[in-house]
Protein backbone atom coordinates (compact mmCIF):
# COMPACT_ATOMS: atom_id res chain seq x y z
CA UNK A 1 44.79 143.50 237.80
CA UNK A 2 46.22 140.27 238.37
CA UNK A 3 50.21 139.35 236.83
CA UNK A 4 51.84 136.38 236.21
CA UNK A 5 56.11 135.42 235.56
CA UNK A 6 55.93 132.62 233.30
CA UNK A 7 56.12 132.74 230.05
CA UNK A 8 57.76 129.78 229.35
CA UNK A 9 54.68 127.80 229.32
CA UNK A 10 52.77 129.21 227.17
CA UNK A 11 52.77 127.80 223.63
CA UNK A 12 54.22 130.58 221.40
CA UNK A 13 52.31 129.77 218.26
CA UNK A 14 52.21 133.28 216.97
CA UNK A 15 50.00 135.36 214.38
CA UNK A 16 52.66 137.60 212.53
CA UNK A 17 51.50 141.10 212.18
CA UNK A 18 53.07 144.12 209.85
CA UNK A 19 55.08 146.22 212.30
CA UNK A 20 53.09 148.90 214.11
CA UNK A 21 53.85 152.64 215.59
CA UNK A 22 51.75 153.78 218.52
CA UNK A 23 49.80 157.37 218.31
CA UNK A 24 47.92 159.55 220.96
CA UNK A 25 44.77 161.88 219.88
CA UNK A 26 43.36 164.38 222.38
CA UNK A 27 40.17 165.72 221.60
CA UNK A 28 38.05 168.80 224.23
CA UNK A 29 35.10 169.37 223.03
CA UNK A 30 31.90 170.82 224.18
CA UNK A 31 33.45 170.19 227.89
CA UNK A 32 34.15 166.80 227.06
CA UNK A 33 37.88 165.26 226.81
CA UNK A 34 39.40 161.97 225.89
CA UNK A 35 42.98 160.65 225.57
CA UNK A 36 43.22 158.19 223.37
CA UNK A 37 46.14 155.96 222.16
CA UNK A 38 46.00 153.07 219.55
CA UNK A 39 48.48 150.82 217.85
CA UNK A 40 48.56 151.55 214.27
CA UNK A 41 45.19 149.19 212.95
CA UNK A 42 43.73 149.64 216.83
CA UNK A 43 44.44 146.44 217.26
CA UNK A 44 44.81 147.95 221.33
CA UNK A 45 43.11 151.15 222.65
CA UNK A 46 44.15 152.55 226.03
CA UNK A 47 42.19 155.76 226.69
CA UNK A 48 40.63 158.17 229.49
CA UNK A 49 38.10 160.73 229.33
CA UNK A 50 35.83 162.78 231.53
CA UNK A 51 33.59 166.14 231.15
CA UNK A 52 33.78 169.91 232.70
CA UNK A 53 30.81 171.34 234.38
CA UNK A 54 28.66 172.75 231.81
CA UNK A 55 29.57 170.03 229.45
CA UNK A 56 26.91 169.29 226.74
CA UNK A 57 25.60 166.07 227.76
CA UNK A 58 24.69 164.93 224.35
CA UNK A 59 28.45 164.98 222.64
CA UNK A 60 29.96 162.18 225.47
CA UNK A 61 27.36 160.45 227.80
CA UNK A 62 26.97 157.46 225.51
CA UNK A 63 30.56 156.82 225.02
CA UNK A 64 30.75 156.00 228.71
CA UNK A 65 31.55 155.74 231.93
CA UNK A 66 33.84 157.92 232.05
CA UNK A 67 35.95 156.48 235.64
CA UNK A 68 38.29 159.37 236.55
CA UNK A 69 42.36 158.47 236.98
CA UNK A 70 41.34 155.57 235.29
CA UNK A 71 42.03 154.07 231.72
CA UNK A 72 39.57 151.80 229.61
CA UNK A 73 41.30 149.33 227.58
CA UNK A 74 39.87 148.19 224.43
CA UNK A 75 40.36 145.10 221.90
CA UNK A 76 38.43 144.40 218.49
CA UNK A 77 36.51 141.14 218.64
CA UNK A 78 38.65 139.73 215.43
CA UNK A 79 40.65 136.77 216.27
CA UNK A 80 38.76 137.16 220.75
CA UNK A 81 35.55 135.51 219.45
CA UNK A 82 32.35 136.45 221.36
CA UNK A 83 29.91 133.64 222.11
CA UNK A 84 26.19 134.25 223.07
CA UNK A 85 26.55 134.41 226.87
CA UNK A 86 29.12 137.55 225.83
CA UNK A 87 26.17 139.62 224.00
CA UNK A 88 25.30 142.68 225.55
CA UNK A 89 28.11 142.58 228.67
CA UNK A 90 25.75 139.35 229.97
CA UNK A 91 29.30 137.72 230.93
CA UNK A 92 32.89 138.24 231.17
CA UNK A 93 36.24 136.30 230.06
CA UNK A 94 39.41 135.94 232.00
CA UNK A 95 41.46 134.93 229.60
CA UNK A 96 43.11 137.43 227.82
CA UNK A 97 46.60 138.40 228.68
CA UNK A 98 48.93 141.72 228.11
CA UNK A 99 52.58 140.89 227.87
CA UNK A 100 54.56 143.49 228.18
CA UNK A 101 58.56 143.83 229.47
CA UNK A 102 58.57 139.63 230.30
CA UNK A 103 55.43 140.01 232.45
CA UNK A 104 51.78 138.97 231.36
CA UNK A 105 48.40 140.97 232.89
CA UNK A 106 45.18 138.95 232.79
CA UNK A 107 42.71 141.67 231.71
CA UNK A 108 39.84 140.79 234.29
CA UNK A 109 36.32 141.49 234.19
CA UNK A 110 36.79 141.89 230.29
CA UNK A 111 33.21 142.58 228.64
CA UNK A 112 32.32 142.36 225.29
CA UNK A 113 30.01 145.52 224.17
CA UNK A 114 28.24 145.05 221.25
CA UNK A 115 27.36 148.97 221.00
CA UNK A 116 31.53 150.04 220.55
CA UNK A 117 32.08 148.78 217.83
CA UNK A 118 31.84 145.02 218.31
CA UNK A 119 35.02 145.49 221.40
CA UNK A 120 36.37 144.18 224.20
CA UNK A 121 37.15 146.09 226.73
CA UNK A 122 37.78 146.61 230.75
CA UNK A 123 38.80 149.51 233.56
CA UNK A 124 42.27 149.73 234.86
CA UNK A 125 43.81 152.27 237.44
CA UNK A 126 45.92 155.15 235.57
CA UNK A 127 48.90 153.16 238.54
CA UNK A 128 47.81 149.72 237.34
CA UNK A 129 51.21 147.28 237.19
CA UNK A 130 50.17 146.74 233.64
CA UNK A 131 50.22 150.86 232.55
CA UNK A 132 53.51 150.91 234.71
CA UNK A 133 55.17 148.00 232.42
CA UNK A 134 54.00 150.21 229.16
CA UNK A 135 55.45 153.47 230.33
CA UNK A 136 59.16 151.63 230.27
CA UNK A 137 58.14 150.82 226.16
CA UNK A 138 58.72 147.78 224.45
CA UNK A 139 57.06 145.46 222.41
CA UNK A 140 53.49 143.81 223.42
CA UNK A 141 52.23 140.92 223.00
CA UNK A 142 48.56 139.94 223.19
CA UNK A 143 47.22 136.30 224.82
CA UNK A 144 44.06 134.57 224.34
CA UNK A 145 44.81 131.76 226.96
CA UNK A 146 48.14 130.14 225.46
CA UNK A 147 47.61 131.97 221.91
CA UNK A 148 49.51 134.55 221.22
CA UNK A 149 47.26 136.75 218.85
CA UNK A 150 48.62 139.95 218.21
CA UNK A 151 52.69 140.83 218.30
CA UNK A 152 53.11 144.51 218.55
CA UNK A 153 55.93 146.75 218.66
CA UNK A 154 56.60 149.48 221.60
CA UNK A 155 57.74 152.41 219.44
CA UNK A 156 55.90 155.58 220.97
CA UNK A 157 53.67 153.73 223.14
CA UNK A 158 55.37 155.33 226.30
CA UNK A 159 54.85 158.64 225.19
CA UNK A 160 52.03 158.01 223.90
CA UNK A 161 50.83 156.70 227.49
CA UNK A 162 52.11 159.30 229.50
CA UNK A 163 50.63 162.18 226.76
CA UNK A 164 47.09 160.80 227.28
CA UNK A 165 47.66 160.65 231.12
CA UNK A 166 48.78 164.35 231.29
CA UNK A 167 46.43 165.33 229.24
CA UNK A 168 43.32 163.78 231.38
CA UNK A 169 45.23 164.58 235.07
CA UNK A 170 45.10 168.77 233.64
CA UNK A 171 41.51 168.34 233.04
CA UNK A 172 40.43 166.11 235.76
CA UNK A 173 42.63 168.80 237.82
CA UNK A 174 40.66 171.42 236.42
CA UNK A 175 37.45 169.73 237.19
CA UNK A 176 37.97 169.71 240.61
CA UNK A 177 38.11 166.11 240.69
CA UNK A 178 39.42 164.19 243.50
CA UNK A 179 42.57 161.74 242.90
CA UNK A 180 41.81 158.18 245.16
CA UNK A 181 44.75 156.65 246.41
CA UNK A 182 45.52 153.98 243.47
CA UNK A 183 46.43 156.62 240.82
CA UNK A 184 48.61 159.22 243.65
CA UNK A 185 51.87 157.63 243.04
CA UNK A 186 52.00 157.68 239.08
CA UNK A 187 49.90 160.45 239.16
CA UNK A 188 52.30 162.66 241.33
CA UNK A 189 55.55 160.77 238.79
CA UNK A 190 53.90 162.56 235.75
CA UNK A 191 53.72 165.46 237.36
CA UNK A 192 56.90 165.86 237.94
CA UNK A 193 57.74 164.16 234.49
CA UNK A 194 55.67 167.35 232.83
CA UNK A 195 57.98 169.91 234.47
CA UNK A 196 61.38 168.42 233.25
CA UNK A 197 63.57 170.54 231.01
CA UNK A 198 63.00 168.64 227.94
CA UNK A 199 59.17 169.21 228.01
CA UNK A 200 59.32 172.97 228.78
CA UNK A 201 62.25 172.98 225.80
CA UNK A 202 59.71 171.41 223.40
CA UNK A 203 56.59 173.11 224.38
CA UNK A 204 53.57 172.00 226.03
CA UNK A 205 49.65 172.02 224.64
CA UNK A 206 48.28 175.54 225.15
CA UNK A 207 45.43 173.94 227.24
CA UNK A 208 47.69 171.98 229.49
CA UNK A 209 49.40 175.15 230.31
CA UNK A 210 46.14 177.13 230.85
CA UNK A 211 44.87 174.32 232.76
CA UNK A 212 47.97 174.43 235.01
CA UNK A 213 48.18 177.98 235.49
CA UNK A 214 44.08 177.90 237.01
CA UNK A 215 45.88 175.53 239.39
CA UNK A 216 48.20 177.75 240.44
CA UNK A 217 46.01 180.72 240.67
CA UNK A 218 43.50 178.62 242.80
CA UNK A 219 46.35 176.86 245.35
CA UNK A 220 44.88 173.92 244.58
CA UNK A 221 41.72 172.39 242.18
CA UNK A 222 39.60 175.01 240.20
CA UNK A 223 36.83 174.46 237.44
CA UNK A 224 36.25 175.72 234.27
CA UNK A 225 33.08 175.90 232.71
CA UNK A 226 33.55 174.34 229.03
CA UNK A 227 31.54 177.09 227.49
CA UNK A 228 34.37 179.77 228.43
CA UNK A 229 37.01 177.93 226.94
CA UNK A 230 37.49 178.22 222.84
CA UNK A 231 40.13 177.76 220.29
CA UNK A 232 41.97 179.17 217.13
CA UNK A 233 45.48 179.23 215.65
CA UNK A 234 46.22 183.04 215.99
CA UNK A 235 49.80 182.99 215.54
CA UNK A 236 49.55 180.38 212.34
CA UNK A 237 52.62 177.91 213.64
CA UNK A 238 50.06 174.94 213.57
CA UNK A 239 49.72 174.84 217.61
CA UNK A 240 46.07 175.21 218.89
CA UNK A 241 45.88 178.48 221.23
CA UNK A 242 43.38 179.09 223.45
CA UNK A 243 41.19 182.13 224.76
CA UNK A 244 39.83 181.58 228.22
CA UNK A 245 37.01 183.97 229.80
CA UNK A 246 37.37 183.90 233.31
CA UNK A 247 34.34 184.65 234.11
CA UNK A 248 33.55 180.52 234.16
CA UNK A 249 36.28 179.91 236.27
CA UNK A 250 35.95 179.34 240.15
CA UNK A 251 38.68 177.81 242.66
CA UNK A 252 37.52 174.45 244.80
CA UNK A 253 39.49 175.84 247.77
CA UNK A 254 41.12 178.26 249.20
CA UNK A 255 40.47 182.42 249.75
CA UNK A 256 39.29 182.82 246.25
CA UNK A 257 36.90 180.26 246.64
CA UNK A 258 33.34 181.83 246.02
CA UNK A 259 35.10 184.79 244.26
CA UNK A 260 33.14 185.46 240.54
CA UNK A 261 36.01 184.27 237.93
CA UNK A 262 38.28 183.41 240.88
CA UNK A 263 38.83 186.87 241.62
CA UNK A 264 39.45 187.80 238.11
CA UNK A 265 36.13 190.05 237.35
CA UNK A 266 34.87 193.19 237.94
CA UNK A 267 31.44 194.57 238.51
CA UNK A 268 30.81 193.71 234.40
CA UNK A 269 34.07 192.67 233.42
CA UNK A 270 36.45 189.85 233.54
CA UNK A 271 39.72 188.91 232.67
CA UNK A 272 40.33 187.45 229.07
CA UNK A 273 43.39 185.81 228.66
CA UNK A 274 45.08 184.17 225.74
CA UNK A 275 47.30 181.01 225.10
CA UNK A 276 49.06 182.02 222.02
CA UNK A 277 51.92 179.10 221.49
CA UNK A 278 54.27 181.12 220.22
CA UNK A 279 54.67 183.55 222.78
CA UNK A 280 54.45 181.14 225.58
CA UNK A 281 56.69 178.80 224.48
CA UNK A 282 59.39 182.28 224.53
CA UNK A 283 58.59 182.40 227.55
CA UNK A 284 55.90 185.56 227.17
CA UNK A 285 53.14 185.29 229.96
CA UNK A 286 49.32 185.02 228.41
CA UNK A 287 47.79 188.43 227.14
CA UNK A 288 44.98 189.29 228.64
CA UNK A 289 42.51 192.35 228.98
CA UNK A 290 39.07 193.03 230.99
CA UNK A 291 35.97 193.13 228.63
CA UNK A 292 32.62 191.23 228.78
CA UNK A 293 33.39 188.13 226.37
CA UNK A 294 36.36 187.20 224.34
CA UNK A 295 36.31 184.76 222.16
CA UNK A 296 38.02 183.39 218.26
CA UNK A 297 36.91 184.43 215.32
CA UNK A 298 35.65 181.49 212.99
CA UNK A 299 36.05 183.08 209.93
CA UNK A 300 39.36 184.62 210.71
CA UNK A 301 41.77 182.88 212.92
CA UNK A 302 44.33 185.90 213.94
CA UNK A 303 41.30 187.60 215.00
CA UNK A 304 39.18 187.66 218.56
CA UNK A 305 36.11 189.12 219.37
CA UNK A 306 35.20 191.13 222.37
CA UNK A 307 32.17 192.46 223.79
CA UNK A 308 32.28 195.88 225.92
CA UNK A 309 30.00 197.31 228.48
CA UNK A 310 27.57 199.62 227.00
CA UNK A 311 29.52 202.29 228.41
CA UNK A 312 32.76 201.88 226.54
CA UNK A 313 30.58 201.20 223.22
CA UNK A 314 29.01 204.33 223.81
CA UNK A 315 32.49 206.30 224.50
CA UNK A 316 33.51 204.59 221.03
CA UNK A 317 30.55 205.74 219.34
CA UNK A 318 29.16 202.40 219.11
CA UNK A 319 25.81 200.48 219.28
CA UNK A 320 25.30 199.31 222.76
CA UNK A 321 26.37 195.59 223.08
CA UNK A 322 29.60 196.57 220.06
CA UNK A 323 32.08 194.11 219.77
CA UNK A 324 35.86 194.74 219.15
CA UNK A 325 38.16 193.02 216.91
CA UNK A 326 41.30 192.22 218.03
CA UNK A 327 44.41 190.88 215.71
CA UNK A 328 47.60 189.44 216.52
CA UNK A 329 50.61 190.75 215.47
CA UNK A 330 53.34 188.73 216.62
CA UNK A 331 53.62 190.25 220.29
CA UNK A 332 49.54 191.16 221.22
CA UNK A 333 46.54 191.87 220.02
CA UNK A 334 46.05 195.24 218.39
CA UNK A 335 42.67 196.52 218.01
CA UNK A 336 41.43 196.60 214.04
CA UNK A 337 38.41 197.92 211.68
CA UNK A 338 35.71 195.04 211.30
C-alpha cells in the first residue's frame, strides 16, 4: 500500500455528504465468519472473513477469497465510474485515495467486480499503514485522483476496526491458522488491547472468550469444528451464549495434540461446556458436564439438550438414545421434565 504527504495539491472541490457513524456486524455461521464495518450508507466497507474446518461450503465460498490477517476494502461504483476494460476484474485503477489523519493511501490493484454488488474493492494487510491511520479515528476522506468524493466522519470507526480484527484473529486463532509476518505487530497490539481492564469491565462476546479459552487449553492454536459450536440466549440479557461440544475440538500442537476433544472426552463422552454471558462476565467459569451431545433448544432458549449413553438412559428408565433437558436458573443448568 503505497502513501503519500501532500495534500496541499490536490484540488479540494468536495461532494458534501450528511454526517455518518461507523458500525461493525459479526456474523459465524455454518463455520463461516466475517467482520464487517461500514460507514453509515456503505459508502466504505472494511471487512475480514474466513471458515472453520467442517464449514458448509455452500453459505461462504462465493463471497470470496477469504485472505487470512487480511482485510478487503470495498467502495460502491456511484460517483468511481467503471469503464469497459473494468468489467469482470479485466483491469485495475490506481487512482483512488484514502485520507485519513493528513495522510492519503492509493488503494492499488483496485478491481471492479461486477458480481458484489457493482463494487470496488482490493486486499490490504490487517498491519497495512492505512488500517494503522484508522485505528487512531478521525474523519476520512475519499479521492478519485484530485476529487474528493466522499467526506466522512471518524466517530466509531476505531472501534469498529479493532472489533472486526479481534473478532477474525479469535477465529483465525481457532482455525489453526498461521499469522505471516505483515499482520504480527498489530496483531500481537490487539492482543494485548483485548486484555485491558476496560474490555474485561465491559464484557467480551461469548465466542471470543470460548475461542480464547481453546487457546489456552491447547498452549497454542486449536480447531473447532463449526458443527460443535451453537448458540442461544439462555440467561435472556440480550448477549449471545454459546454451547461448545468438545468432542470437535483438537489442539494444533502440543501434548494434547491427537487427543479426541483435546483431552476432554471419554470412552463415549465429552465435555459440554457453556458460555452463558452473565455468569462469565461475574467472573463464573463456563458450566460444563460429560454427556454425548449438548446443544440449544430452538424452541426454548433457557433450555439445552443432551444426549446420554444408552446406559444412563436405561438407569433413568429411558429409551435408549433419551435426551435430557437442561434449564438455566441463574447459576447452572438444572435438569427439567420435557
Amino acid at each position: 500500500m503505497r502513501f503519500l504527504l501532500a495534500l496541499a495539491a490536490l484540488c479540494l472541490s468536495t461532494l458534501s455528504v450528511q454526517a455518518q457513524d461507523w458500525r461493525l456486524d459479526t456474523t459465524f455461521e455454518a463455520g463461516w465468519f466475517w467482520g464487517a464495518v461500514n460507514s453509515e450508507y456503505s459508502e466504505m466497507f472494511i471487512g475480514c472473513s474466513g471458515y472453520h474446518p467442517g464449514a458448509d461450503m455452500m453459505v461462504g465460498s462465493e463471497d470470496g477469497p477469504h485472505h487470512p490477517y487480511v482485510f478487503t476494502i470495498e467502495l460502491p461504483d456511484a460517483l468511481i465510474p467503471a469503464e469497459q476494460h473494468h468489467w469482470a476484474n479485466a483491469a485495475t485503477r490506481n487512482d483512488v485515495m484514502i485520507v485519513s489523519n493528513g495522510l492519503g493511501y492509493i488503494l492499488s490493484d483496485l478491481r471492479y467486480n461486477e458480481l458484489n454488488g457493482a463494487r470496488w474493492e482490493t486486499y490490504i494487510s490487517v498491519g497495512d499503514p492505512l488500517i494503522v491511520s484508522l485505528l487512531q479515528g478521525g474523519p476520512v476522506d475519499i479521492y478519485r485522483g484530485e476529487q474528493r468524493i466522499y467526506a466522512l466522519p471518524g466517530d466509531g470507526i476505531a472501534s469498529a476496526v479493532t472489533g472486526a480484527m479481534q473478532f477474525c484473529d479469535a477465529h483465525w486463532m481457532a482455525t489453526g491458522t498461521p499469522m505471516p509476518a505483515h499482520a504480527v505487530e498489530m496483531i500481537n497490539r490487539i492482543r494485548v488491547a483485548s486484555n485491558a481492564p476496560d474490555v474485561a469491565e465491559s464484557g467480551q462476546p461469548m465466542l471470543d472468550r470460548m475461542l480464547a479459552d481453546i487457546t489456552t487449553h491447547c498452549g497454542g492454536p486449536g480447531e473447532v469444528q463449526a458443527d460443535t459450536i451453537d448458540y442461544s440466549d439462555f440467561d435472556g440479557d440480550g448477549i449471545e451464549d454459546v454451547v461448545l461440544d468438545w468432542r470437535g475440538v483438537s489442539c494444533q500442537g502440543g501434548s494434547l495434540t491427537g487427543g479426541q476433544g483435546a483431552g476432554n472426552c471419554g470412552f463415549a463422552n465429552c465435555l459440554i461446556e457453556v458460555y452463558v454471558s452473565g455468569a462469565i462476565n461475574s467472573g463464573a467459569a463456563p458450566w460444563g458436564i460429560l454427556a454425548v451431545s449438548g446443544f440449544a433448544d430452538e424452541a426454548q432458549p433457557t433450555d439445552i439438550l443432551m444426549d446420554v449413553t444408552p446406559q444412563v438412559c436405561t438407569q433413568l428408565g429411558l429409551p435408549q438414545g433419551c435426551l435430557i433437558r437442561r434449564r438455566w436458573n441463574g447459576v447452572e443448568f438444572i435438569r427439567v421434565a420435557f
